[in-house]
C-alpha atoms as a PDB file:
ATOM      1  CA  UNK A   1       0.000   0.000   0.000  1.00  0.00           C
ATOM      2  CA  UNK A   2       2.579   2.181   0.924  1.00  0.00           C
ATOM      3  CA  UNK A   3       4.677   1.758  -2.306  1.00  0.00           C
ATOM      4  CA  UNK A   4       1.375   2.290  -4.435  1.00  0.00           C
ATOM      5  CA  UNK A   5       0.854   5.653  -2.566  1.00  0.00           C
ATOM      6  CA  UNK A   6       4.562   6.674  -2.986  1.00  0.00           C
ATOM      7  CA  UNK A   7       4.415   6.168  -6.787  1.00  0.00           C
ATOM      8  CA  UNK A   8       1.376   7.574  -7.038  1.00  0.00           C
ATOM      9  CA  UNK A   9       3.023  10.797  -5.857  1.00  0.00           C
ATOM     10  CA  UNK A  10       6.239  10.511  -7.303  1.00  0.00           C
ATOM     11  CA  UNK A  11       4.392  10.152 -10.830  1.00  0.00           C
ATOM     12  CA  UNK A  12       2.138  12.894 -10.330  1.00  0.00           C
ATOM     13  CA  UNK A  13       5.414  15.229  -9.956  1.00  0.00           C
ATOM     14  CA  UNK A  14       6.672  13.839 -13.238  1.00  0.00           C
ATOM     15  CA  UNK A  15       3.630  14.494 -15.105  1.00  0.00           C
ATOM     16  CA  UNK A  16       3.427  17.663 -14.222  1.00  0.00           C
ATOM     17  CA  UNK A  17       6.704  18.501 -14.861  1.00  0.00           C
ATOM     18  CA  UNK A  18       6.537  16.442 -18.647  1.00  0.00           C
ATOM     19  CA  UNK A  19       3.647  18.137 -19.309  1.00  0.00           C
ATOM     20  CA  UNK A  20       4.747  22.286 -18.091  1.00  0.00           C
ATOM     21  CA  UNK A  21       7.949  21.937 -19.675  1.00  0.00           C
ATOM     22  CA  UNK A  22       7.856  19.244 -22.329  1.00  0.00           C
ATOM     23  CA  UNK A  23      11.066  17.602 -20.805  1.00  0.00           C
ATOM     24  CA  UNK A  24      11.966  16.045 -17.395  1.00  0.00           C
ATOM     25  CA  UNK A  25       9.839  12.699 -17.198  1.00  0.00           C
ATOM     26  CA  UNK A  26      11.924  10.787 -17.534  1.00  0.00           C
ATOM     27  CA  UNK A  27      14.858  12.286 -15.564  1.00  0.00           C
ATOM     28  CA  UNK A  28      12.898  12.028 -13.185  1.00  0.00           C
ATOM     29  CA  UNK A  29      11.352   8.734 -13.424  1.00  0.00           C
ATOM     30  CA  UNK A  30      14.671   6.711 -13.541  1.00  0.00           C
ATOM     31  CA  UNK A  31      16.234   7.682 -10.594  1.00  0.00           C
ATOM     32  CA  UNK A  32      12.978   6.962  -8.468  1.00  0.00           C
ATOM     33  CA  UNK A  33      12.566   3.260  -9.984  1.00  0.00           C
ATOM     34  CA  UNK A  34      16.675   3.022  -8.971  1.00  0.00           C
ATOM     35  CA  UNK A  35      16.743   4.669  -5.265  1.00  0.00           C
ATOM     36  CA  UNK A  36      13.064   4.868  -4.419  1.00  0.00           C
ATOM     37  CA  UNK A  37      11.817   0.959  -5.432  1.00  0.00           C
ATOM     38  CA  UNK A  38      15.358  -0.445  -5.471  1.00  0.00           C
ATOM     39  CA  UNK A  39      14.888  -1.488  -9.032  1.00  0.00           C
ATOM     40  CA  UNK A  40      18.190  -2.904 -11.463  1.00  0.00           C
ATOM     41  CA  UNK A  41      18.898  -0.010 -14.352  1.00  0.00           C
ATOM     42  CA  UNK A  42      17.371  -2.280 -17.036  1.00  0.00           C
ATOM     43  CA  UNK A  43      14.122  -2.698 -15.050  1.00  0.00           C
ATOM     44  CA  UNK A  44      14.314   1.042 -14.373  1.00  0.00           C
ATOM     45  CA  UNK A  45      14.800   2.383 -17.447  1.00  0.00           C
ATOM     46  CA  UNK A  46      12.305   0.070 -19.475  1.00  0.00           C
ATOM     47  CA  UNK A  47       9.539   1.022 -16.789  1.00  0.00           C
ATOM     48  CA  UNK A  48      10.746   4.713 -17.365  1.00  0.00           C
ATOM     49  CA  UNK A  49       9.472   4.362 -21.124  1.00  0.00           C
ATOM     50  CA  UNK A  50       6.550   3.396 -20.244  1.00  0.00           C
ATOM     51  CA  UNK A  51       5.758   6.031 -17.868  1.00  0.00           C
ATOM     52  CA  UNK A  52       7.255   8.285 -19.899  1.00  0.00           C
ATOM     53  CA  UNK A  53       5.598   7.440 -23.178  1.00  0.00           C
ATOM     54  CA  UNK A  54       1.753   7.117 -21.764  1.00  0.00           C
ATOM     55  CA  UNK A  55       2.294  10.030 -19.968  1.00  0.00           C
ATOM     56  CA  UNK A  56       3.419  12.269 -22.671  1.00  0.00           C
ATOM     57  CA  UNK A  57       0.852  11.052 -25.591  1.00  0.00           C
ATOM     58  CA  UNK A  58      -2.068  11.995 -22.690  1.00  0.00           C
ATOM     59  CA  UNK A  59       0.027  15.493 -22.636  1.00  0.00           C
ATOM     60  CA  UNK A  60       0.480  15.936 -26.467  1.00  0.00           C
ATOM     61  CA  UNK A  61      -3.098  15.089 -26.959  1.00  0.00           C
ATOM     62  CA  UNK A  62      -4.256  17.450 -24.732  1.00  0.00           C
ATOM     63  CA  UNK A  63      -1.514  20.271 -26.312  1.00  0.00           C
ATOM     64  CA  UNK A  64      -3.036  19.588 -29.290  1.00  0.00           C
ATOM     65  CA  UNK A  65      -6.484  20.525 -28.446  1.00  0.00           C
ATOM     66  CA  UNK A  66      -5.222  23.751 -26.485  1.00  0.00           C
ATOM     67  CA  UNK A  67      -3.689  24.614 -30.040  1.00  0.00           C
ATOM     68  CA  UNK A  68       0.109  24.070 -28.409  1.00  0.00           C
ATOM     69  CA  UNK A  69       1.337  21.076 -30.599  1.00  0.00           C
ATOM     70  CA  UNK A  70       2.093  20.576 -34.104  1.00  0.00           C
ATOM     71  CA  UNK A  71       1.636  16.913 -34.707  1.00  0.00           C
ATOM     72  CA  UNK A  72       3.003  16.687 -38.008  1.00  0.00           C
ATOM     73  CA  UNK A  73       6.073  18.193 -37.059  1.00  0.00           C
ATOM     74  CA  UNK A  74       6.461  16.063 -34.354  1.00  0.00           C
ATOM     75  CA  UNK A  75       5.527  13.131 -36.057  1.00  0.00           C
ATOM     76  CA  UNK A  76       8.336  13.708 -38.706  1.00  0.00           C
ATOM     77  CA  UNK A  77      10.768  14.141 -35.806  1.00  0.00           C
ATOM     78  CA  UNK A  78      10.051  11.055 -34.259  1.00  0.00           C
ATOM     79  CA  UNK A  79      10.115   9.435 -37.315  1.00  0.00           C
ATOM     80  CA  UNK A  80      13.703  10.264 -38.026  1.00  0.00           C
ATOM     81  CA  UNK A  81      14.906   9.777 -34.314  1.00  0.00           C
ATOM     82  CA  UNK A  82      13.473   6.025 -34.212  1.00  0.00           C
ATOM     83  CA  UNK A  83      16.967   4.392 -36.172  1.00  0.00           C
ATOM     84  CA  UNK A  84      18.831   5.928 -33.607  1.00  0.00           C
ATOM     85  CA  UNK A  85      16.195   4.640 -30.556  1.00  0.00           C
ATOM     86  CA  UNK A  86      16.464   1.013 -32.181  1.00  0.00           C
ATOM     87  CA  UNK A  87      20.536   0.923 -32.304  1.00  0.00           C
ATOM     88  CA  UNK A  88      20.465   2.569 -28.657  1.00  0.00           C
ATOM     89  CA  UNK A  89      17.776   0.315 -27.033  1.00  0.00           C
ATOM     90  CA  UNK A  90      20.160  -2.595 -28.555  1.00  0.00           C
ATOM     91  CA  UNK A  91      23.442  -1.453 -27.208  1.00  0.00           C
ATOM     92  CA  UNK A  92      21.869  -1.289 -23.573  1.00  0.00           C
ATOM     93  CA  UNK A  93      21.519  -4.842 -23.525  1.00  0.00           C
ATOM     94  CA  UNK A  94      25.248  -5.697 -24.058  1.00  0.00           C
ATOM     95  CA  UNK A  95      26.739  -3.101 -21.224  1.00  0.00           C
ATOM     96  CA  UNK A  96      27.520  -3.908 -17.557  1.00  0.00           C
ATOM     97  CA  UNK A  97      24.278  -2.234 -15.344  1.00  0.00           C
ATOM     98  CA  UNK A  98      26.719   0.075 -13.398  1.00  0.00           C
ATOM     99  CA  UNK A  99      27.759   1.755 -16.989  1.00  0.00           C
ATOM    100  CA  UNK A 100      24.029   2.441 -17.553  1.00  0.00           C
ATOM    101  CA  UNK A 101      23.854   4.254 -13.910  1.00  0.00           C
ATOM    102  CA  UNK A 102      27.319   6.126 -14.792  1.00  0.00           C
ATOM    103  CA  UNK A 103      25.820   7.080 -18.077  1.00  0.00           C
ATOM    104  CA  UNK A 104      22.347   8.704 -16.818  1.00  0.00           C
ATOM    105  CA  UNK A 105      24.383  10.216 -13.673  1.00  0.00           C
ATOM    106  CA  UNK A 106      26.649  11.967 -16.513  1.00  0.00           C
ATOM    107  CA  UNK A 107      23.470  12.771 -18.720  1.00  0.00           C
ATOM    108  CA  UNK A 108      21.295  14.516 -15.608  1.00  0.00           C
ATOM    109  CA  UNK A 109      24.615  16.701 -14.710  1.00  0.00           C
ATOM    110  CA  UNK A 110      25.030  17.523 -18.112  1.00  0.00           C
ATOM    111  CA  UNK A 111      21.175  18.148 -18.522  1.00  0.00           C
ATOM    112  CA  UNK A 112      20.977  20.837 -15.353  1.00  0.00           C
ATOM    113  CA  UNK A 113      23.922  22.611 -16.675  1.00  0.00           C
ATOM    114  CA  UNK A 114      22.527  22.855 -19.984  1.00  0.00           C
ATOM    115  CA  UNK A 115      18.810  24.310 -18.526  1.00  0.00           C
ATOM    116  CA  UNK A 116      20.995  26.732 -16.120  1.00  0.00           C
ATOM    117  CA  UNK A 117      22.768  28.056 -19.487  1.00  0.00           C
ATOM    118  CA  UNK A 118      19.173  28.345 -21.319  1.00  0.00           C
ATOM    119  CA  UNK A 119      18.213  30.027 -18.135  1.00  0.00           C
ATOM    120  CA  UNK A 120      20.761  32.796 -18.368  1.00  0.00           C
ATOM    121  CA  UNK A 121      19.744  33.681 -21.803  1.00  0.00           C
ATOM    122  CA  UNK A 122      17.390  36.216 -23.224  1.00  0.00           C
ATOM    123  CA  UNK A 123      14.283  34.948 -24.118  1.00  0.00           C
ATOM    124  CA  UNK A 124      14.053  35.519 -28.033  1.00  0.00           C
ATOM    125  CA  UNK A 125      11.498  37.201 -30.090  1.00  0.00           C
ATOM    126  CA  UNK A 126      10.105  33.683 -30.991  1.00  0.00           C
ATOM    127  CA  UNK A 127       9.016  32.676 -27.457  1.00  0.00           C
ATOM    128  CA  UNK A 128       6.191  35.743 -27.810  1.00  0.00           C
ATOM    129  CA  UNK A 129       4.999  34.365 -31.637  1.00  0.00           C
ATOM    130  CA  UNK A 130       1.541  33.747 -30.461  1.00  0.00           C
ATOM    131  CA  UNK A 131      -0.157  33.346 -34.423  1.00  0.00           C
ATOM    132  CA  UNK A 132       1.815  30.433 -35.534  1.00  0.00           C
ATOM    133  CA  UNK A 133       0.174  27.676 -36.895  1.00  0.00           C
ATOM    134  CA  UNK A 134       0.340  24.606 -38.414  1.00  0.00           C
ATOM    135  CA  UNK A 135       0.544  24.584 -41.789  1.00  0.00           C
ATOM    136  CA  UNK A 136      -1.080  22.368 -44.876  1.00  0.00           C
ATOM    137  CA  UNK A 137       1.354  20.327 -46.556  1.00  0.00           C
ATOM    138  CA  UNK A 138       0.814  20.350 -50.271  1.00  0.00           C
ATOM    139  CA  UNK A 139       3.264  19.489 -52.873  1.00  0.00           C
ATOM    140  CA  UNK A 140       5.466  22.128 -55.220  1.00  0.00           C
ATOM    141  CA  UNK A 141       7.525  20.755 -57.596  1.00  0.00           C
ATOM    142  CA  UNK A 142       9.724  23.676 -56.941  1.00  0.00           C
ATOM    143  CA  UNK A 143      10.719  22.824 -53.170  1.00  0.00           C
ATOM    144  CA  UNK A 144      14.200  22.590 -52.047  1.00  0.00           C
ATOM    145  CA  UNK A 145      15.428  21.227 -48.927  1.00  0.00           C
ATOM    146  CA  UNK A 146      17.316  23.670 -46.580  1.00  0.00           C
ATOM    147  CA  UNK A 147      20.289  20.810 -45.647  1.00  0.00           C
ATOM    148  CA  UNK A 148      21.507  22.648 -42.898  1.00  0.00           C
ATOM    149  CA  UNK A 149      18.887  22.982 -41.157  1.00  0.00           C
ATOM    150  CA  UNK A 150      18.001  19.150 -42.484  1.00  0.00           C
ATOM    151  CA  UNK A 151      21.221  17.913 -41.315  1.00  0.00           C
ATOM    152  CA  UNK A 152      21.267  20.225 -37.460  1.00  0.00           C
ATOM    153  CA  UNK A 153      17.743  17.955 -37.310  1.00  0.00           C
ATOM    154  CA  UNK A 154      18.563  14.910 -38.188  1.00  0.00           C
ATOM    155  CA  UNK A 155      21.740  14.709 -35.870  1.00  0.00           C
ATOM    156  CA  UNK A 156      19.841  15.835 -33.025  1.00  0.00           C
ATOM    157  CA  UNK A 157      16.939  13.442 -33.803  1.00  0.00           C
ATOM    158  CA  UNK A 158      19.364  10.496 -34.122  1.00  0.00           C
ATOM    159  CA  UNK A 159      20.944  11.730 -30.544  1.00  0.00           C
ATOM    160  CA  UNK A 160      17.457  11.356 -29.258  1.00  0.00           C
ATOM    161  CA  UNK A 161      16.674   8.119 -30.298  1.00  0.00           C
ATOM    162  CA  UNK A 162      20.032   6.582 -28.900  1.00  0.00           C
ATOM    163  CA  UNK A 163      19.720   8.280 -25.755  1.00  0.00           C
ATOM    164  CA  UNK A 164      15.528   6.976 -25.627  1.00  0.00           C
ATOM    165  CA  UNK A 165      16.550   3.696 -26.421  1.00  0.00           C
ATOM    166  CA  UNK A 166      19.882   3.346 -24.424  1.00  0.00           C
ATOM    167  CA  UNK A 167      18.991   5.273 -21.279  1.00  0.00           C
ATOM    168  CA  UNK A 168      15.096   5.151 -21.658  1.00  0.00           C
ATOM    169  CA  UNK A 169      14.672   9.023 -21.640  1.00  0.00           C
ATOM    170  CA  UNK A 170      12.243  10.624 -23.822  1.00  0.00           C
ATOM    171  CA  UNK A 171      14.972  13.531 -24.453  1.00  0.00           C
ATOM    172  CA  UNK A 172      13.033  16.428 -24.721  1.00  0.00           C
ATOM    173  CA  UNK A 173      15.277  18.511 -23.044  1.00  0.00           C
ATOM    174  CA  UNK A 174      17.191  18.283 -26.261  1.00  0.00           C
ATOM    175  CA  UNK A 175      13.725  18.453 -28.716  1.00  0.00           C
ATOM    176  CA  UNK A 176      12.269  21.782 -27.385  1.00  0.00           C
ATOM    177  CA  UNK A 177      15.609  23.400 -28.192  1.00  0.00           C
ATOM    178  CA  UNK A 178      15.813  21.831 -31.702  1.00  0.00           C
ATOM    179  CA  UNK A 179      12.514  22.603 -32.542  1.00  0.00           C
ATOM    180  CA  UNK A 180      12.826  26.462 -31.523  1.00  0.00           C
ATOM    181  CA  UNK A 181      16.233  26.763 -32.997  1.00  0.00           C
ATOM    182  CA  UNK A 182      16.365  24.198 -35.992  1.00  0.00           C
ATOM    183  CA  UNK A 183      12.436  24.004 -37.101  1.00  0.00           C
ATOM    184  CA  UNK A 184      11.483  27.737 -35.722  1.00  0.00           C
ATOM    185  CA  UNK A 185       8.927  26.874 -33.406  1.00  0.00           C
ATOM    186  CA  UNK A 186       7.430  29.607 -30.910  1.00  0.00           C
ATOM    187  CA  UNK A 187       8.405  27.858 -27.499  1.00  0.00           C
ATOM    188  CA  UNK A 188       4.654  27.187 -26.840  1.00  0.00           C
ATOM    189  CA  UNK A 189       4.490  25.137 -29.239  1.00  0.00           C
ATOM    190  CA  UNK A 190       7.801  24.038 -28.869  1.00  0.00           C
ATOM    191  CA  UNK A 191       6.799  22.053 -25.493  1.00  0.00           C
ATOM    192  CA  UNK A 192       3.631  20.390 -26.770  1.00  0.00           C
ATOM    193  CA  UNK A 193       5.386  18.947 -30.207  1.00  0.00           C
ATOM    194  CA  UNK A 194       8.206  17.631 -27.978  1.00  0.00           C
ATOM    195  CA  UNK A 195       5.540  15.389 -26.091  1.00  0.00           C
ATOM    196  CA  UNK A 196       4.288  13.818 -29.809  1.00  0.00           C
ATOM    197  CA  UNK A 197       8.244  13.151 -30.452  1.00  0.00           C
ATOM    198  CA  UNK A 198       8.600  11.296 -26.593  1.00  0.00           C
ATOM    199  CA  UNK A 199       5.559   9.032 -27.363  1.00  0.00           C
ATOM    200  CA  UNK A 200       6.687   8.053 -30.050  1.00  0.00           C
ATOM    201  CA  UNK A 201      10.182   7.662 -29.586  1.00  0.00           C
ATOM    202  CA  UNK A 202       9.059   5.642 -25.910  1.00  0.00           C
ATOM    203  CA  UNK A 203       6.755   3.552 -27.969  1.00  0.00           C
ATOM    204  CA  UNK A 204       9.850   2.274 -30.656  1.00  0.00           C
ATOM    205  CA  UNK A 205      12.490   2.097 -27.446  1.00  0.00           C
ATOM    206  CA  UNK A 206       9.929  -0.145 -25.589  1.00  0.00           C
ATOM    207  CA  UNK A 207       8.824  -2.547 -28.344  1.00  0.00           C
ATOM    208  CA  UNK A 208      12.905  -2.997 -29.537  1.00  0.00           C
ATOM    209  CA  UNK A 209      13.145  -3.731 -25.416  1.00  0.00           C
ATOM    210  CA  UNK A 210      10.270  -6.004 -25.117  1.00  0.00           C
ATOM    211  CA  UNK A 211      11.808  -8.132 -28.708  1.00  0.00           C
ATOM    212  CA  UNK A 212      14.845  -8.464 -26.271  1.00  0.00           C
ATOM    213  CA  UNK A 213      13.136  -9.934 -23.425  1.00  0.00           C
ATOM    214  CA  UNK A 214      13.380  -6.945 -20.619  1.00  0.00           C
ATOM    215  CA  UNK A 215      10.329  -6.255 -18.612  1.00  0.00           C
ATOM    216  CA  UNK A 216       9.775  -3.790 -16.331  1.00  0.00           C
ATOM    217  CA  UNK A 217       7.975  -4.272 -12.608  1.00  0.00           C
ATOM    218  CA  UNK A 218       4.229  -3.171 -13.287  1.00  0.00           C
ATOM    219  CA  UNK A 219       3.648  -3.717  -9.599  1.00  0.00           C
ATOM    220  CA  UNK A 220       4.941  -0.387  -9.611  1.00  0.00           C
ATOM    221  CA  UNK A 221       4.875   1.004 -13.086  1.00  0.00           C
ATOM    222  CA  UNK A 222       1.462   0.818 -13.606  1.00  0.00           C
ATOM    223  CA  UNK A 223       0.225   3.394 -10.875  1.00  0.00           C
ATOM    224  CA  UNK A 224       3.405   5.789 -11.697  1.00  0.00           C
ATOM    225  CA  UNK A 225       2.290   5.542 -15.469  1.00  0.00           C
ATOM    226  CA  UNK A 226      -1.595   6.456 -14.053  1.00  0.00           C
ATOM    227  CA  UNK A 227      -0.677   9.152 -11.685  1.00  0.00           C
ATOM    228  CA  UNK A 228       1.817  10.573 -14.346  1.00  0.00           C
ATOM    229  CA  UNK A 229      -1.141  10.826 -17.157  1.00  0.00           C
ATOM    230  CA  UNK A 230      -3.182  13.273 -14.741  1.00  0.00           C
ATOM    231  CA  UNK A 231       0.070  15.189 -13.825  1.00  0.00           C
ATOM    232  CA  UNK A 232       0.348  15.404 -17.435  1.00  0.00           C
ATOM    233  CA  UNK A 233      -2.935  16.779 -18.140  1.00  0.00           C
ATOM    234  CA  UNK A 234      -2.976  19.048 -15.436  1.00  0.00           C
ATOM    235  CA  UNK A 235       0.944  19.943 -15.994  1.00  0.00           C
ATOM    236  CA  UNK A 236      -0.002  20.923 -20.109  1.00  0.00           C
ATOM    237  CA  UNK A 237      -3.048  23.070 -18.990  1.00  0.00           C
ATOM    238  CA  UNK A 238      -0.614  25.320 -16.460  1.00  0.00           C
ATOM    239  CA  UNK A 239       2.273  25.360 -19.174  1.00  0.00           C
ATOM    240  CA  UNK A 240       0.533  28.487 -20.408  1.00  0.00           C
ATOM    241  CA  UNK A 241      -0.166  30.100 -16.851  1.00  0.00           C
ATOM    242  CA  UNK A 242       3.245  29.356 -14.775  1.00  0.00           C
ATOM    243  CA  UNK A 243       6.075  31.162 -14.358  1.00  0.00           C
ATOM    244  CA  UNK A 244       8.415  28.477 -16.817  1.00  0.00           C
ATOM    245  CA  UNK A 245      11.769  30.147 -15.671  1.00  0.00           C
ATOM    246  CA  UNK A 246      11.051  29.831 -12.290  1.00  0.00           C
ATOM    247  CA  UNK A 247      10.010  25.869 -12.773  1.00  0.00           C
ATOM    248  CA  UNK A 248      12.762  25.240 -15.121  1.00  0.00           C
ATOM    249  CA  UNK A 249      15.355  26.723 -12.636  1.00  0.00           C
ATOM    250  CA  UNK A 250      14.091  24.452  -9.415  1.00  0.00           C
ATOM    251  CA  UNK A 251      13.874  21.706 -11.946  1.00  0.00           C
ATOM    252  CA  UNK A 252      17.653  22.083 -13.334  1.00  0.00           C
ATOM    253  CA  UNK A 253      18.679  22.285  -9.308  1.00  0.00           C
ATOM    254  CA  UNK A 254      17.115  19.188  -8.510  1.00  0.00           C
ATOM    255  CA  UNK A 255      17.864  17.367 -11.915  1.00  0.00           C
ATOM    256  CA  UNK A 256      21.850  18.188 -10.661  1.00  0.00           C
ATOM    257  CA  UNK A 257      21.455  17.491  -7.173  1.00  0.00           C
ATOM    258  CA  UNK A 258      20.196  13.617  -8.140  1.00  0.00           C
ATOM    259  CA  UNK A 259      22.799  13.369 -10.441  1.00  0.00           C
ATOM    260  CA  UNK A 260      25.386  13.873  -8.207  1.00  0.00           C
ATOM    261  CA  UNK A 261      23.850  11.580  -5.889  1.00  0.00           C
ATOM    262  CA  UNK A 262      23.297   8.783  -8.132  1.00  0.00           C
ATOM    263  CA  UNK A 263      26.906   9.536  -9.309  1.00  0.00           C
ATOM    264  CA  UNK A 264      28.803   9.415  -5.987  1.00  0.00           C
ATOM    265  CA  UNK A 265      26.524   6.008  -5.215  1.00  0.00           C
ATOM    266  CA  UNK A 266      28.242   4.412  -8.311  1.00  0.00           C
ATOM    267  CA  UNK A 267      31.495   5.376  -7.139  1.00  0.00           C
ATOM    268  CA  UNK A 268      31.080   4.338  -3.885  1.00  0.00           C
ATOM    269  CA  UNK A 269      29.511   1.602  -5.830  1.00  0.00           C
END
């Protein structure tokens, strides 16, 4: 009962964080299944992608119908990102556990500094686009493709997918960046389209780990996933109302503070 009730909690905080920000599940979610219910780093990060991915296709859903994702765009996103989540969800199944935990201590450190630097930056003239809008694909013979801006996408997708499938992250805190800065989204949209990219991505990094035989505990997945889906929904309706730097600053100091916990436990080990 008690470990029901903790998850419960611990996944309505990671909804709500996936689902203000468009990042963080996951960062989240993987250290809890490791300290919280003592679970190995394979169990833990397959059960991640599952919390992860239900939680954020609730949240893009619901971004969608607030007018605050572009699902095509994040659809084409995924898309590309899901060789890189095959080849990374295979590699995690031929490294020693402890490198996994060294590898996600490494990635939250390297996460919080990277939010703190965001955080210190001006907020650019695309944040306040408010008309933006999906547009209707139709074809011209006369389209070109920009390649490096197809190329700065692609890399970063690919990064995604490894780190989904290798770590089980959904990785938005590297999608909301790429799709401001690489595909020009207005940051409010920028956070719903990075939840259609984590469901997806979850969904290809889950089904390559399930081929390979790793399960995750549903004892306690399964009321993390449900408590993250309403922190989710309730997260994506406050994204437009909450004060993001001041979220996304406690967020980076806790993201470090965990990773530097996790990190001195593997090298006291």
């Amino acid at each position: 009962m008690v470990t029901t009730l903790l998850a419960i909690a611990v996944g309505l905080a990671i909804g709500l964080t996936l689902g203000a920000l468009g990042a963080g599940g996951s960062i989240l979610a993987v250290p809890v299944l490791l300290h919280l219910f003592d679970q190995s780093p394979t169990t833990a990060t397959t059960g991640s992608l599952i919390v992860v991915g239900t939680s954020a296709l609730v949240g893009a859903v619901t971004a969608r119908r607030a007018g605050r994702a572009l699902v095509l765009r994040g659809l084409v996103f995924g898309a590309t990102a899901t060789g890189g989540t095959v080849l990374g969800a295979l590699a995690s199944t031929h490294v020693p556990e402890v490198a996994l935990t060294a590898s996600f201590a490494v990635l939250m450190l390297l996460v919080g500094a990277l939010m703190v630097r965001q955080l210190r930056r001006r907020e650019t003239a695309q944040e306040e686009a408010d008309d933006f809008a999906e547009p209707v694909l139709t074809f011209d013979p006369r389209l070109t493709i920009n390649w490096p801006v197809a190329l700065k996408v692609l890399a970063t997708a690919t990064a995604v997918g490894l780190l989904t499938g290798f770590l089980g992250v959904g990785g938005g805190f590297l999608i909301v960046p790429a799709l401001v800065l690489a595909l020009g989204l207005p940051m409010r949209h920028a956070a719903g389209t990075s939840l259609v990219v984590i469901a997806l991505t979850s969904a290809t990094a889950l089904a390559t780990r399930a081929g390979l035989g790793s399960q995750p505990d549903w004892s306690v997945v399964v009321p993390l996933a449900a408590a993250a889906v309403v922190g989710a929904v309730a997260g994506t309706g406050l994204a437009g109302r909450v004060n993001r730097r001041a979220l996304s600053g406690a967020f980076a100091a806790l993201v470090i503070g965990v990773g530097i916990f996790t990190g001195v436990e593997v090298l006291l080990g």
